[in-house]
Protein backbone atom coordinates (compact mmCIF):
# COMPACT_ATOMS: atom_id res chain seq x y z
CA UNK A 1 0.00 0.00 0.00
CA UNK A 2 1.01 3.68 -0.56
CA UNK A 3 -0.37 6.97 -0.01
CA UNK A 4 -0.22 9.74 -2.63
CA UNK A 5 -2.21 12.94 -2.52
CA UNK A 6 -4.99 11.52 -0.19
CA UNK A 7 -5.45 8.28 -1.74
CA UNK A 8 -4.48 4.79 -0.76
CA UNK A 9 -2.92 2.99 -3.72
CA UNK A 10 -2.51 -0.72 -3.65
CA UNK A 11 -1.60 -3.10 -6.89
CA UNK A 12 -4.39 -5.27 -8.32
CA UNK A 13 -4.65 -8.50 -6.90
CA UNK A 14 -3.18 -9.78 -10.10
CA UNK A 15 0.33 -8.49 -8.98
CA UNK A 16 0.40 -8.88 -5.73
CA UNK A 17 -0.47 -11.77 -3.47
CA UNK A 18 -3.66 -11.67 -2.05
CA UNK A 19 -4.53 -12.47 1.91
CA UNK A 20 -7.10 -11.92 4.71
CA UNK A 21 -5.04 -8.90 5.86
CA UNK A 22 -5.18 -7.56 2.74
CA UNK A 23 -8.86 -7.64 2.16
CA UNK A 24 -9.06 -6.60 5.74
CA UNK A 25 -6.95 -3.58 5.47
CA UNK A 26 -8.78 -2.72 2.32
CA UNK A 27 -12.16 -3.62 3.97
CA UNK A 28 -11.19 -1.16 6.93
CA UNK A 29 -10.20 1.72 4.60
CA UNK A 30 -13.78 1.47 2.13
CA UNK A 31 -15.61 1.68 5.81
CA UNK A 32 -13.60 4.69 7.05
CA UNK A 33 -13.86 5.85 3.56
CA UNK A 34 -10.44 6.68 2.67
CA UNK A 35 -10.13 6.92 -1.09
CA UNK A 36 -8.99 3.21 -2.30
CA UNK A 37 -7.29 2.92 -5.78
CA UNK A 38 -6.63 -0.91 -6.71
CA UNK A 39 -4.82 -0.69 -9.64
CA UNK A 40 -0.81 -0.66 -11.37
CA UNK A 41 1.18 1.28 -9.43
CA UNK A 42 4.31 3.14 -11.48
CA UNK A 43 7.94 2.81 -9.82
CA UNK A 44 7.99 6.63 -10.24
CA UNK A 45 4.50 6.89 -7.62
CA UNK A 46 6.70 4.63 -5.12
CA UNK A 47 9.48 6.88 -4.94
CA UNK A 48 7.08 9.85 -4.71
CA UNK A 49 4.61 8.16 -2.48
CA UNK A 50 3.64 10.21 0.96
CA UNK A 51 3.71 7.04 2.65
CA UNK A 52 4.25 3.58 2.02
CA UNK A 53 3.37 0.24 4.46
């Protein structure tokens, strides 16, 4: 996961492996409604990300 600009990026579950803490984590953010992106991510975003975990 990253954050960029207000918005919690995370790859599609196509490139990354997905998990219950995943889908939790995701789960957790929709309810608390932080803005989710699931989608490619650009090495250029990761090195500019506000935060990454």
């Amino acid at each position: 996961f990253i954050v960029k600009k207000g918005r919690v990026l995370t790859p599609h579950a196509d490139y990354c492996l997905p998990g219950i803490t995943r889908a939790t984590v995701m789960d957790l953010l929709v309810k608390e409604q932080f803005i989710l992106e699931e989608r490619r991510i650009s090495l250029s975003e990761v090195h500019t990300a506000d935060e990454e975990w």
